[in-house]
PDB file of N, CA and C in Angstrom:
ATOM      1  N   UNK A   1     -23.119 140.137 160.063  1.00  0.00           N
ATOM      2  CA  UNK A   1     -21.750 140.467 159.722  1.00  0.00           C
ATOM      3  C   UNK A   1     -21.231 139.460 158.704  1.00  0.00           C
ATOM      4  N   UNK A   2     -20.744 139.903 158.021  1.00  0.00           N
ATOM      5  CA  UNK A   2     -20.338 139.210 156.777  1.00  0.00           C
ATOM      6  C   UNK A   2     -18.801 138.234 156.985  1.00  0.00           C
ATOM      7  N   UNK A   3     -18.514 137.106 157.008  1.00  0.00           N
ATOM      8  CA  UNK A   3     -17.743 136.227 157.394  1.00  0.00           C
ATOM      9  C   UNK A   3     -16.448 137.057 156.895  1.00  0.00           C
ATOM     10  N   UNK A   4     -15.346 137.180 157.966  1.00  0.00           N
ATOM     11  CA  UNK A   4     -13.928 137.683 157.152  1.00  0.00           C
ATOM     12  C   UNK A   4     -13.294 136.387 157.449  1.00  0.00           C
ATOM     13  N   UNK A   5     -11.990 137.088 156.971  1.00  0.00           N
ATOM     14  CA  UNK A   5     -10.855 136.432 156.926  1.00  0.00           C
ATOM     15  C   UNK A   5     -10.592 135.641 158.166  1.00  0.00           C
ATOM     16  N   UNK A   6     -10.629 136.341 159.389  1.00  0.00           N
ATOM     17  CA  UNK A   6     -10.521 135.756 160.823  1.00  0.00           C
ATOM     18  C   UNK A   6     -11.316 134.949 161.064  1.00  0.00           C
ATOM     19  N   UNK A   7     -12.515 135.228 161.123  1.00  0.00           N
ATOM     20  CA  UNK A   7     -13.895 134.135 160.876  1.00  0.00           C
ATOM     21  C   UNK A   7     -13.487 132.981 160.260  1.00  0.00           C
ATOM     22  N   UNK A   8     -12.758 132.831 158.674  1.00  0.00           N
ATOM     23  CA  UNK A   8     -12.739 131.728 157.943  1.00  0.00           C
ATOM     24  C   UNK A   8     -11.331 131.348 158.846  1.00  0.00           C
ATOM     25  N   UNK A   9     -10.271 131.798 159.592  1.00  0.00           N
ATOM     26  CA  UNK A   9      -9.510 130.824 160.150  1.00  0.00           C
ATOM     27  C   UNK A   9      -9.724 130.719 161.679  1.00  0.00           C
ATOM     28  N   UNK A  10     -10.589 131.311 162.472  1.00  0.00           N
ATOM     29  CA  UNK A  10     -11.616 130.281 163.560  1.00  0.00           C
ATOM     30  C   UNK A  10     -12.010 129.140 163.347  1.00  0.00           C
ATOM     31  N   UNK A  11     -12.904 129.015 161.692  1.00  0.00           N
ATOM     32  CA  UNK A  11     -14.007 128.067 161.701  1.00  0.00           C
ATOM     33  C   UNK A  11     -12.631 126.984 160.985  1.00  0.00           C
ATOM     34  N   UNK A  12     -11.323 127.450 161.247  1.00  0.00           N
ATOM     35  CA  UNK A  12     -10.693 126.233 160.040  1.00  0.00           C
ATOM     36  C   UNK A  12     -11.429 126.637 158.361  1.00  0.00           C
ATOM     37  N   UNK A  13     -11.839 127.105 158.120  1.00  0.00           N
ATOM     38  CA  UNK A  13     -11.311 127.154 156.591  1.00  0.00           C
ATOM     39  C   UNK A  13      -9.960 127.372 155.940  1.00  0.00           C
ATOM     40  N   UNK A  14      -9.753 128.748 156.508  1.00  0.00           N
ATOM     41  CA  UNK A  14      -8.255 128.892 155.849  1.00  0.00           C
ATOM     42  C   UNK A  14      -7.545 128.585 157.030  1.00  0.00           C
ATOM     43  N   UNK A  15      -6.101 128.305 156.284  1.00  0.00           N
ATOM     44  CA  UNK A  15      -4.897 128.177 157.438  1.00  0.00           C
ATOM     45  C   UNK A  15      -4.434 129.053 158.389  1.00  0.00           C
ATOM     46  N   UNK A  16      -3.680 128.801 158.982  1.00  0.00           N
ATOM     47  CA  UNK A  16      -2.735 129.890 159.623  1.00  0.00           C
ATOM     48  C   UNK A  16      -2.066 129.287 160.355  1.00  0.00           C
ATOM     49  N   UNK A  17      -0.996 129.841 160.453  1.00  0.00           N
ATOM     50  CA  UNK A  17       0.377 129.907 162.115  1.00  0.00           C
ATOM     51  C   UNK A  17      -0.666 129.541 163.267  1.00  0.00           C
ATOM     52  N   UNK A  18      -1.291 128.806 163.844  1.00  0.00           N
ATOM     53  CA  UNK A  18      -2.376 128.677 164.406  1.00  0.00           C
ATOM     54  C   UNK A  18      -0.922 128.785 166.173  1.00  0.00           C
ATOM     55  N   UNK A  19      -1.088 129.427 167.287  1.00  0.00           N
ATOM     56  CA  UNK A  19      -0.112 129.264 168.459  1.00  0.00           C
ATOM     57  C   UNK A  19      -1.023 129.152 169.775  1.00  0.00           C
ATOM     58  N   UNK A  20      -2.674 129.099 169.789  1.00  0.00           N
ATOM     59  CA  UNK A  20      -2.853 128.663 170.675  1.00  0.00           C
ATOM     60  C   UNK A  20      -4.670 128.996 170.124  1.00  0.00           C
ATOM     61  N   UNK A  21      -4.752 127.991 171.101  1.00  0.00           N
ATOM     62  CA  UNK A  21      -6.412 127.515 171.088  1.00  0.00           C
ATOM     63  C   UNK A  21      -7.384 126.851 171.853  1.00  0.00           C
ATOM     64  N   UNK A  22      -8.403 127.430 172.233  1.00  0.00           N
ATOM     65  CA  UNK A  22      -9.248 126.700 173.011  1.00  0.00           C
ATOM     66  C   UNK A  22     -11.067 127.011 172.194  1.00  0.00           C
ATOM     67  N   UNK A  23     -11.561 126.790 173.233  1.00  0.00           N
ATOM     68  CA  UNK A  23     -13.478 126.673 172.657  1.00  0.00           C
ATOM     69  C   UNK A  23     -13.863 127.897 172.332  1.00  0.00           C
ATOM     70  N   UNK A  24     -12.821 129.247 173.008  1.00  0.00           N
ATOM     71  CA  UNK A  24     -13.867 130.728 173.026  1.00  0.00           C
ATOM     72  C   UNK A  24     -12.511 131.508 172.113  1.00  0.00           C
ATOM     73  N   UNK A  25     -11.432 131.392 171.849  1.00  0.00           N
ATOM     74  CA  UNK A  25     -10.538 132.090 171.132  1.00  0.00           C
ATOM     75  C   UNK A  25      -9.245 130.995 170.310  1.00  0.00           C
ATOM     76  N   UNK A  26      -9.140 131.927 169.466  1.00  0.00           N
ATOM     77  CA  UNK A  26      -7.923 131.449 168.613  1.00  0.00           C
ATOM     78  C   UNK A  26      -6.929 132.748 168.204  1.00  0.00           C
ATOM     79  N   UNK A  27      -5.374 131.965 168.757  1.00  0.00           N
ATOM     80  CA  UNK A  27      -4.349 133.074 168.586  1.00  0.00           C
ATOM     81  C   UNK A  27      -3.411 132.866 167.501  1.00  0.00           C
ATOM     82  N   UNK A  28      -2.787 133.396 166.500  1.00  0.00           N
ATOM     83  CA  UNK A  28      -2.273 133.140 165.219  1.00  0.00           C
ATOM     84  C   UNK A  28      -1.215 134.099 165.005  1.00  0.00           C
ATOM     85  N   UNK A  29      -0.021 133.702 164.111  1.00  0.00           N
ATOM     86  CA  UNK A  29       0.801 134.785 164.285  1.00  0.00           C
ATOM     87  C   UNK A  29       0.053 135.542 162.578  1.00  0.00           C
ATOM     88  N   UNK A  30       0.707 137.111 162.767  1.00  0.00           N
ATOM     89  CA  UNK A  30      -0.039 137.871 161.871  1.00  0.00           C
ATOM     90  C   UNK A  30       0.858 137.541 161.066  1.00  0.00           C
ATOM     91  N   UNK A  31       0.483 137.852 159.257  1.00  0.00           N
ATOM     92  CA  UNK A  31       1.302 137.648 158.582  1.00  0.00           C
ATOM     93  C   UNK A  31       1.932 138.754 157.923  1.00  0.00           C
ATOM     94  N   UNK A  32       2.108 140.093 158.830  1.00  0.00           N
ATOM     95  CA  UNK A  32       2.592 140.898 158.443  1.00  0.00           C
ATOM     96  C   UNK A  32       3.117 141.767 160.094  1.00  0.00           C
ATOM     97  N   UNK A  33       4.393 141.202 160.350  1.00  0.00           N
ATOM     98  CA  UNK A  33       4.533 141.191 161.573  1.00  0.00           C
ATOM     99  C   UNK A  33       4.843 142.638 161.758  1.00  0.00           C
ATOM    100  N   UNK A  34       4.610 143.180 163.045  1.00  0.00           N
ATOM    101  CA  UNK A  34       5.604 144.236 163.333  1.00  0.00           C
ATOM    102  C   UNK A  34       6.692 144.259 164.518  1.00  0.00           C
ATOM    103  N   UNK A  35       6.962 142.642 164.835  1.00  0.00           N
ATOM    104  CA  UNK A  35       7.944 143.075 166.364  1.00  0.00           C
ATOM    105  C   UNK A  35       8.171 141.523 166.012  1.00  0.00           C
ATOM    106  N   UNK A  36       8.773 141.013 166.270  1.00  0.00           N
ATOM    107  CA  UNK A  36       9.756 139.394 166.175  1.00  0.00           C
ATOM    108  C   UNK A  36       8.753 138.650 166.775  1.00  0.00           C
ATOM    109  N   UNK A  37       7.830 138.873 167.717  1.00  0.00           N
ATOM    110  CA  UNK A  37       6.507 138.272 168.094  1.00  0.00           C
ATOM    111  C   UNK A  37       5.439 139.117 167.464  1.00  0.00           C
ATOM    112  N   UNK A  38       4.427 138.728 166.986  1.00  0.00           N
ATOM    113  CA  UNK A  38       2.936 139.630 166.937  1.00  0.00           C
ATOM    114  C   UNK A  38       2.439 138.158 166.615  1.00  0.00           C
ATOM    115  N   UNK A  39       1.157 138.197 167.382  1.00  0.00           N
ATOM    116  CA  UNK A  39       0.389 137.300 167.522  1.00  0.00           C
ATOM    117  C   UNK A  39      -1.048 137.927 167.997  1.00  0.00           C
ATOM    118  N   UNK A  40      -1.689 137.405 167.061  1.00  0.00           N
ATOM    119  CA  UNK A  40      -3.566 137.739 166.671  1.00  0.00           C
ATOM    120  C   UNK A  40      -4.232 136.884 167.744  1.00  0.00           C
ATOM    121  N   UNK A  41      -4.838 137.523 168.458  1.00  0.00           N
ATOM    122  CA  UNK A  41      -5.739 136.578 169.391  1.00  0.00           C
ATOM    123  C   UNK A  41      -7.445 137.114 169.225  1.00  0.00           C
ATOM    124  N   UNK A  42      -8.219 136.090 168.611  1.00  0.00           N
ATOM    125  CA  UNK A  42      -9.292 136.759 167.939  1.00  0.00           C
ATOM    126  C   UNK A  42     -10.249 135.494 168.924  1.00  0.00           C
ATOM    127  N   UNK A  43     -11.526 136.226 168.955  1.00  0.00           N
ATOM    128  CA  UNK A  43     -12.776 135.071 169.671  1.00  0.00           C
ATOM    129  C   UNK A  43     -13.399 134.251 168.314  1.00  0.00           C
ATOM    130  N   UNK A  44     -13.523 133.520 168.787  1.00  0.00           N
ATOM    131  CA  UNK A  44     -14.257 132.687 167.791  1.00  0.00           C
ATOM    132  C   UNK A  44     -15.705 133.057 167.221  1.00  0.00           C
ATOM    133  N   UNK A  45     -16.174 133.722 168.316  1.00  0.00           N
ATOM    134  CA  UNK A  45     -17.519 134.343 168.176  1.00  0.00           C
ATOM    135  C   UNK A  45     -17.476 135.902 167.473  1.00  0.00           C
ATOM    136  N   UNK A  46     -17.895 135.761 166.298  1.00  0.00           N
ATOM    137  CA  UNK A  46     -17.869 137.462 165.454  1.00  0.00           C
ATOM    138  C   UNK A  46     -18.161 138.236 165.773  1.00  0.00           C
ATOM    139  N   UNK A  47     -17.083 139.388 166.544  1.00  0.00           N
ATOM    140  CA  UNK A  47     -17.410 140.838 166.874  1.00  0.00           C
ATOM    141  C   UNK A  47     -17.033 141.914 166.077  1.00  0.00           C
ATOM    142  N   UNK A  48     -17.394 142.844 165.419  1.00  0.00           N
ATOM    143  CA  UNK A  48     -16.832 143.440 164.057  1.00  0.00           C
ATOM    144  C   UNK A  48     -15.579 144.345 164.957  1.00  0.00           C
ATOM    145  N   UNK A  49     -15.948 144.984 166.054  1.00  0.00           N
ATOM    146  CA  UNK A  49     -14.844 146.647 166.556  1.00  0.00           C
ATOM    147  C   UNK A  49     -15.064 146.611 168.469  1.00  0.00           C
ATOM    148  N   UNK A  50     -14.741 146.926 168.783  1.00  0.00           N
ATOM    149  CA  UNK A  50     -14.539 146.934 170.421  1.00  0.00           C
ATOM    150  C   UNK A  50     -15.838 147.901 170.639  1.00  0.00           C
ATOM    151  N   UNK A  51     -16.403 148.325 169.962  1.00  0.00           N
ATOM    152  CA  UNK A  51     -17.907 149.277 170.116  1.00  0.00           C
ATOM    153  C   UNK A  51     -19.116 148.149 169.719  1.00  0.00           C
ATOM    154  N   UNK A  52     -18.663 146.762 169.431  1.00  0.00           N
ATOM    155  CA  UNK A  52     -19.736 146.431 169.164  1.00  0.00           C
ATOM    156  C   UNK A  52     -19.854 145.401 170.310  1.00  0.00           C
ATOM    157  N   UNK A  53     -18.418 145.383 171.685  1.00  0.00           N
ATOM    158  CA  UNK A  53     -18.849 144.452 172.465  1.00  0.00           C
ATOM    159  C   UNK A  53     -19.882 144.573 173.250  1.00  0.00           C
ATOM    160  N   UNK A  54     -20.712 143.759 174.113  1.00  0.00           N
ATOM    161  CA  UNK A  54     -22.408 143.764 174.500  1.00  0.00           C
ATOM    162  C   UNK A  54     -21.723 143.636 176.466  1.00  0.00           C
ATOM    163  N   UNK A  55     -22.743 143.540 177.204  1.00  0.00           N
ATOM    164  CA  UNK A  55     -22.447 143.180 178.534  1.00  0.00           C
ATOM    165  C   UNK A  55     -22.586 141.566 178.600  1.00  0.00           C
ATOM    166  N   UNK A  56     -23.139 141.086 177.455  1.00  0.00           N
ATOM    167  CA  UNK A  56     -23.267 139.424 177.795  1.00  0.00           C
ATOM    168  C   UNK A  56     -22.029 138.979 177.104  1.00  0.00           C
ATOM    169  N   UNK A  57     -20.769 139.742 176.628  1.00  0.00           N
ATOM    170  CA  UNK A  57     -19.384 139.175 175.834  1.00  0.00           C
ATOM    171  C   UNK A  57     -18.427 139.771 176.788  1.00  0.00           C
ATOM    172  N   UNK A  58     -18.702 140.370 178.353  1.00  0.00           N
ATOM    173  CA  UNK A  58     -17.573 140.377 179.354  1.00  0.00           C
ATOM    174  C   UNK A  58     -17.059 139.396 179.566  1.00  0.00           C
ATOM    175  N   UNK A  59     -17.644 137.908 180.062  1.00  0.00           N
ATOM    176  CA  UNK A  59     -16.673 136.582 180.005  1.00  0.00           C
ATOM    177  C   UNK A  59     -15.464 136.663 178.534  1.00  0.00           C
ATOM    178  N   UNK A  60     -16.381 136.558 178.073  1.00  0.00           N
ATOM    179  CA  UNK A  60     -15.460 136.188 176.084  1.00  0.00           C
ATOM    180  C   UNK A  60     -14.026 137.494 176.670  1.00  0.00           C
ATOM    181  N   UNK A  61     -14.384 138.796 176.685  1.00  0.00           N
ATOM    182  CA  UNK A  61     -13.498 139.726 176.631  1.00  0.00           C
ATOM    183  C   UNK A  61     -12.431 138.995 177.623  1.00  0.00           C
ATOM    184  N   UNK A  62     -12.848 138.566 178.131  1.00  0.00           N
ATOM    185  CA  UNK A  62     -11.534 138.057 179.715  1.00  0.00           C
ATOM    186  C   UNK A  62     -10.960 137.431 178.789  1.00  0.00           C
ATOM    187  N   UNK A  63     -11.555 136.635 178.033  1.00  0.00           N
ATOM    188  CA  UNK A  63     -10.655 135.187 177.916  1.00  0.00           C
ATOM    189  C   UNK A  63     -10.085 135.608 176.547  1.00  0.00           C
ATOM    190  N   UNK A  64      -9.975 136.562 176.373  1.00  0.00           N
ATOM    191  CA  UNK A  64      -9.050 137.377 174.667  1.00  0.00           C
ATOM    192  C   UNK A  64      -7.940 137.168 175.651  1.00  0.00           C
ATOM    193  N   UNK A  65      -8.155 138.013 177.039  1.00  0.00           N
ATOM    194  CA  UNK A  65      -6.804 138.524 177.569  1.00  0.00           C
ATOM    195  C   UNK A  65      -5.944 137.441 178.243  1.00  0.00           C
ATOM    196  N   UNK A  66      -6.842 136.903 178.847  1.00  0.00           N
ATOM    197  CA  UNK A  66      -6.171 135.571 179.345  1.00  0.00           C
ATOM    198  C   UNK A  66      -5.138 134.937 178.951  1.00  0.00           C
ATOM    199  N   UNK A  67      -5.910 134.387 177.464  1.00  0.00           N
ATOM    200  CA  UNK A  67      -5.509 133.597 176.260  1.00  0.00           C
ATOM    201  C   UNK A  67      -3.445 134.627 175.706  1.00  0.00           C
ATOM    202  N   UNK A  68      -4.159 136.167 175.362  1.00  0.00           N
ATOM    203  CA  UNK A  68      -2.923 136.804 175.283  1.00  0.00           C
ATOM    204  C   UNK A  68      -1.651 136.390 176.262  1.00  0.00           C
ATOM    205  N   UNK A  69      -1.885 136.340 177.233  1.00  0.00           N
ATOM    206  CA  UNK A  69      -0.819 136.369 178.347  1.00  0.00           C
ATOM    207  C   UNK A  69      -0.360 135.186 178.270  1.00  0.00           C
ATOM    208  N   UNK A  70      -1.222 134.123 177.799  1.00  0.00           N
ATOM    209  CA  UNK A  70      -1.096 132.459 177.694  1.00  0.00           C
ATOM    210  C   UNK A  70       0.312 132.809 176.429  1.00  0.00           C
ATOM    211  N   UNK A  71      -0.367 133.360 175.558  1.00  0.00           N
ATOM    212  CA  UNK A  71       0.628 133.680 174.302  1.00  0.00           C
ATOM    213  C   UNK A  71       1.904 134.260 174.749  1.00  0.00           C
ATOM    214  N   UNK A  72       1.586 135.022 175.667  1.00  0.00           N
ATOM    215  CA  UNK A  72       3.063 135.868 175.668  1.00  0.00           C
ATOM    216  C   UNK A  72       3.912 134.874 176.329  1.00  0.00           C
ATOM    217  N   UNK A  73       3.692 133.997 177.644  1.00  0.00           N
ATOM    218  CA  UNK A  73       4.447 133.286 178.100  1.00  0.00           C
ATOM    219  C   UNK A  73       5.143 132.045 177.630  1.00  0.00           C
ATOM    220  N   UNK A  74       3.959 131.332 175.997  1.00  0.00           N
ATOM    221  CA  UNK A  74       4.806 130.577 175.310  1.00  0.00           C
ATOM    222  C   UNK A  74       5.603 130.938 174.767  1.00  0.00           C
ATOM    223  N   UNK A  75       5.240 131.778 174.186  1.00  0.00           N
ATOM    224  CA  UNK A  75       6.298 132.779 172.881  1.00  0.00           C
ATOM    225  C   UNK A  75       7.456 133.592 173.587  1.00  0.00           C
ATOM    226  N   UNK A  76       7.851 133.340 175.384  1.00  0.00           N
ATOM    227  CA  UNK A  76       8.909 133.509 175.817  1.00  0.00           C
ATOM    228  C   UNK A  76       9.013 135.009 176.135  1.00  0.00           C
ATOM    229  N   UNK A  77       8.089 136.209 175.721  1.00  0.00           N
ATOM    230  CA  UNK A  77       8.331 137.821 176.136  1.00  0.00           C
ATOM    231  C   UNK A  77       7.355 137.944 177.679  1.00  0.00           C
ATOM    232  N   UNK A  78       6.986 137.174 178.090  1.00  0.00           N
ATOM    233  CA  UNK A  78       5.931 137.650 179.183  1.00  0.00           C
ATOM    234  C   UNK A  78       7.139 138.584 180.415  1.00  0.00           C
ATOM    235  N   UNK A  79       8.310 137.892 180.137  1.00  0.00           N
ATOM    236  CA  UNK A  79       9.031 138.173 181.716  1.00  0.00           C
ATOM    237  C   UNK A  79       9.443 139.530 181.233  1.00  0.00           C
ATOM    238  N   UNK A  80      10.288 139.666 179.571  1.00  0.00           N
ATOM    239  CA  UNK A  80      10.896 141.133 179.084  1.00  0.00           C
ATOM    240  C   UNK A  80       9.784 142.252 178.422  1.00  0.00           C
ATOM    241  N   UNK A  81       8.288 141.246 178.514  1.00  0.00           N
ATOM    242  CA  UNK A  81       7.056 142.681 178.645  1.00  0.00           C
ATOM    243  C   UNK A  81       7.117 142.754 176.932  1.00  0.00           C
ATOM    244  N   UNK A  82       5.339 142.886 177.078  1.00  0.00           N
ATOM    245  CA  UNK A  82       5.053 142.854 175.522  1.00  0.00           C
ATOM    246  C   UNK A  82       4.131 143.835 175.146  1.00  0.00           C
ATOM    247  N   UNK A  83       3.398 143.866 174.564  1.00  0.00           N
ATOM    248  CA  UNK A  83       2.281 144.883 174.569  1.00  0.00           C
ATOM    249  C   UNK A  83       1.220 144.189 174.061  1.00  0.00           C
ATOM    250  N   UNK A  84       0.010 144.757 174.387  1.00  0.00           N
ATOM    251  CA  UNK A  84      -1.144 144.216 173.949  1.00  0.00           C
ATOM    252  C   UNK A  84      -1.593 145.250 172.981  1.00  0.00           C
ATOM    253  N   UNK A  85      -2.611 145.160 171.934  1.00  0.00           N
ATOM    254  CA  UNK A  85      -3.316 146.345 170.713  1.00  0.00           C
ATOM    255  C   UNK A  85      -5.040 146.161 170.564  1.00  0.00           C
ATOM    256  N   UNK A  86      -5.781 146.819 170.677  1.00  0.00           N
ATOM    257  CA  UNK A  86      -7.009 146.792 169.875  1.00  0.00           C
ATOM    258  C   UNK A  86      -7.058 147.922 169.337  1.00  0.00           C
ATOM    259  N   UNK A  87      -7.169 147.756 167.952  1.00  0.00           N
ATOM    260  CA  UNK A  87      -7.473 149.197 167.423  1.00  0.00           C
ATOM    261  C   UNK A  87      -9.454 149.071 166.250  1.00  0.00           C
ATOM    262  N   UNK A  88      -9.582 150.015 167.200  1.00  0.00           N
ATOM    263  CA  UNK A  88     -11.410 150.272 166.796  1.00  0.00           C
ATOM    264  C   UNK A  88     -11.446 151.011 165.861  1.00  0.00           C
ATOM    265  N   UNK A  89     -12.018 150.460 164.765  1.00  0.00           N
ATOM    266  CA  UNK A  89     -12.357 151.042 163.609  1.00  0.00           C
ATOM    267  C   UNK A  89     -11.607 151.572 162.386  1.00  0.00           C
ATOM    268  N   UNK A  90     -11.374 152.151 161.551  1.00  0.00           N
ATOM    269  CA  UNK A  90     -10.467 152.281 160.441  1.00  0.00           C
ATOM    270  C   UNK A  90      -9.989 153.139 160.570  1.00  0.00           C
ATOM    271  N   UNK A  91     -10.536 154.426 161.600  1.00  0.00           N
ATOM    272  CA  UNK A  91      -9.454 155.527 161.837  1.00  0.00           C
ATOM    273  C   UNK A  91      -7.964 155.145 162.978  1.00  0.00           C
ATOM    274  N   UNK A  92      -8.246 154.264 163.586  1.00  0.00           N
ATOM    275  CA  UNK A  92      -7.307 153.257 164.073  1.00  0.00           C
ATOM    276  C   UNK A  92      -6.715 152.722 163.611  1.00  0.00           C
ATOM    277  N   UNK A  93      -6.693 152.048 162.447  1.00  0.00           N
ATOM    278  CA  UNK A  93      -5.977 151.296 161.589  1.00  0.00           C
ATOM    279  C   UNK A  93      -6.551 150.160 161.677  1.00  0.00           C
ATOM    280  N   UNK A  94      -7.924 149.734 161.920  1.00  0.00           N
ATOM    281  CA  UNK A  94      -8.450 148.503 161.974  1.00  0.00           C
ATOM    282  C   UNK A  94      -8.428 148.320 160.488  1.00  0.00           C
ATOM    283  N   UNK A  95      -7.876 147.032 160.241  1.00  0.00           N
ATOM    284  CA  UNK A  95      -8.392 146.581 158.364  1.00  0.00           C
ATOM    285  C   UNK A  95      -9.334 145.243 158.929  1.00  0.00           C
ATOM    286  N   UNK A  96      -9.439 144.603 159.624  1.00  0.00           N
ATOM    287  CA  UNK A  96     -10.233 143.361 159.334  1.00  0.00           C
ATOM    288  C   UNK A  96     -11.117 143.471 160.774  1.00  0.00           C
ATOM    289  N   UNK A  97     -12.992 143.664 160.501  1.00  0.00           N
ATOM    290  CA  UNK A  97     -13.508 143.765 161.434  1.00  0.00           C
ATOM    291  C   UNK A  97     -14.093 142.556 161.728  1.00  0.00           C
ATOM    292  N   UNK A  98     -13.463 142.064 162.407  1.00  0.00           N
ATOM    293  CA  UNK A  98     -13.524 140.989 163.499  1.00  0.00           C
ATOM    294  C   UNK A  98     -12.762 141.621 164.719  1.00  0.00           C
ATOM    295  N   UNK A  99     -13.201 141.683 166.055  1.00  0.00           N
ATOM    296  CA  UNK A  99     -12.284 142.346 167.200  1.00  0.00           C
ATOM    297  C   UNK A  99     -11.287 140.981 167.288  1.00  0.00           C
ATOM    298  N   UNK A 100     -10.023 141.790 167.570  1.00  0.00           N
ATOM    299  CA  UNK A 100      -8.492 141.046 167.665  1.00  0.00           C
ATOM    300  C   UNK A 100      -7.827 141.552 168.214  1.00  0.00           C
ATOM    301  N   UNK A 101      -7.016 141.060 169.321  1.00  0.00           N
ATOM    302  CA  UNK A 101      -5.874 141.416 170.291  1.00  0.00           C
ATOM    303  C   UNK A 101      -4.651 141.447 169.612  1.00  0.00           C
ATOM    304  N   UNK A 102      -3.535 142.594 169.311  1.00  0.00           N
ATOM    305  CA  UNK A 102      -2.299 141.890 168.813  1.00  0.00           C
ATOM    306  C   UNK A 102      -1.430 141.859 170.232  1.00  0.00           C
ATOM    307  N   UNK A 103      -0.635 141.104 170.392  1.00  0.00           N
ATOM    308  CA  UNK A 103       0.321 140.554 171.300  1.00  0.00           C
ATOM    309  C   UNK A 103       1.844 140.966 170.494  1.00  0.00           C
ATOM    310  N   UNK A 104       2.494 141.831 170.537  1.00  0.00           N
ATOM    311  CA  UNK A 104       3.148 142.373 170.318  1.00  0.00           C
ATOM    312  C   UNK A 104       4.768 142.387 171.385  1.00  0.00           C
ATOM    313  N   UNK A 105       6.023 141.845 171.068  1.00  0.00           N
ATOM    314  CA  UNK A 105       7.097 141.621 171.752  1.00  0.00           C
ATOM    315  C   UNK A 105       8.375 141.303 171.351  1.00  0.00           C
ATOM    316  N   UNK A 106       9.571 141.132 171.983  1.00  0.00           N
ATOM    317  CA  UNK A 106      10.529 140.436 171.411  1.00  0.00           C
ATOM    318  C   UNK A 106      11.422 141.607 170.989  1.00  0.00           C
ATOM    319  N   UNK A 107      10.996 142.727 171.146  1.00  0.00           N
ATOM    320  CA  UNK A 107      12.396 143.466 170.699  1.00  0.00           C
ATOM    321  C   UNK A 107      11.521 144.975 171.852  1.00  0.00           C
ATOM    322  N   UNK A 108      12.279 146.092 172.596  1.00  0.00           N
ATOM    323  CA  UNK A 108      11.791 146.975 172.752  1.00  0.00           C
ATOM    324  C   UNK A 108      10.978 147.988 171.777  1.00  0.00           C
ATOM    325  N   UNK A 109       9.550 147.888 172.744  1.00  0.00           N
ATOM    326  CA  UNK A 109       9.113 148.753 171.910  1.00  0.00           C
ATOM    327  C   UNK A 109       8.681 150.430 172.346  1.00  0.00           C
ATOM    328  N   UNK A 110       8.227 151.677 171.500  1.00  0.00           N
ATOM    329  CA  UNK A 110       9.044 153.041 171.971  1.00  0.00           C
ATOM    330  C   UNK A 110       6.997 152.988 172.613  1.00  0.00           C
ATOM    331  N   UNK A 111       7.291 154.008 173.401  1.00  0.00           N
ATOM    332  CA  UNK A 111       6.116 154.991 173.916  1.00  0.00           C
ATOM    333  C   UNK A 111       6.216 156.378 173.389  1.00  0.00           C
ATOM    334  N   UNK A 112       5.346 157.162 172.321  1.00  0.00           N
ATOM    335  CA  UNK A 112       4.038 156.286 172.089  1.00  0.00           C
ATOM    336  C   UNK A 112       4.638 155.726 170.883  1.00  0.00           C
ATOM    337  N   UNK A 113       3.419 154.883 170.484  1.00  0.00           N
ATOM    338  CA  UNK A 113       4.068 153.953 169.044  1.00  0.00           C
ATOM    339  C   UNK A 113       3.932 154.812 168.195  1.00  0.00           C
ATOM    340  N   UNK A 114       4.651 154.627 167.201  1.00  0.00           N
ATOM    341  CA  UNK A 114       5.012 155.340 165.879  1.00  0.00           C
ATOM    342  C   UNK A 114       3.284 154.959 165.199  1.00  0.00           C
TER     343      UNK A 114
END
């Protein structure tokens, strides 16, 4: 898989809003928000789409979500409820294949999403 954008701000190359971090994920706010919170929670380890996770990346998958909830409770929406996103592949609206959680909150949002 060819290094993206997410990849180069895991490994620290490029910058970012960096809001939380440990050894197996890094969470970042997006720079094209859609809710007063959105925050990227990506693994450090390169997965291109949610079809390419394996049975030996069930730990890793926990700790996307974990990590999310970690996010939602700094960033203050955990109690007024946020939403979580993976979207697989480009008919989804995936643009950058690296798998990424958005954490999404801070203002009501509608069912289903626009």
């Amino acid at each position: 898989m060819p290094n993206t954008i997410f990849g180069k701000i895991a490994s620290g190359e490029i910058p970012a809003d960096i809001v939380y971090e440990d050894e197996h994920v890094v969470a970042f706010r997006d720079l094209n928000p859609q809710a007063p919170t959105h925050v990227l929670v990506i693994p450090r380890k390169p997965i291109p789409t949610l079809n390419d996770v394996g049975d030996n990346d069930a730990e890793l998958i926990g700790r996307l979500f974990l990590a999310a909830a970690k996010v939602a409770e700094q960033e203050g929406i955990a109690a007024d409820g946020y939403r979580t996103i993976i979207n697989c592949n480009a008919g989804a609206g995936q643009t950058v294949f690296h798998l990424h959680v958005h954490v999404l909150g801070g203002r009501p949002l509608q069912w289903p999403p626009g």
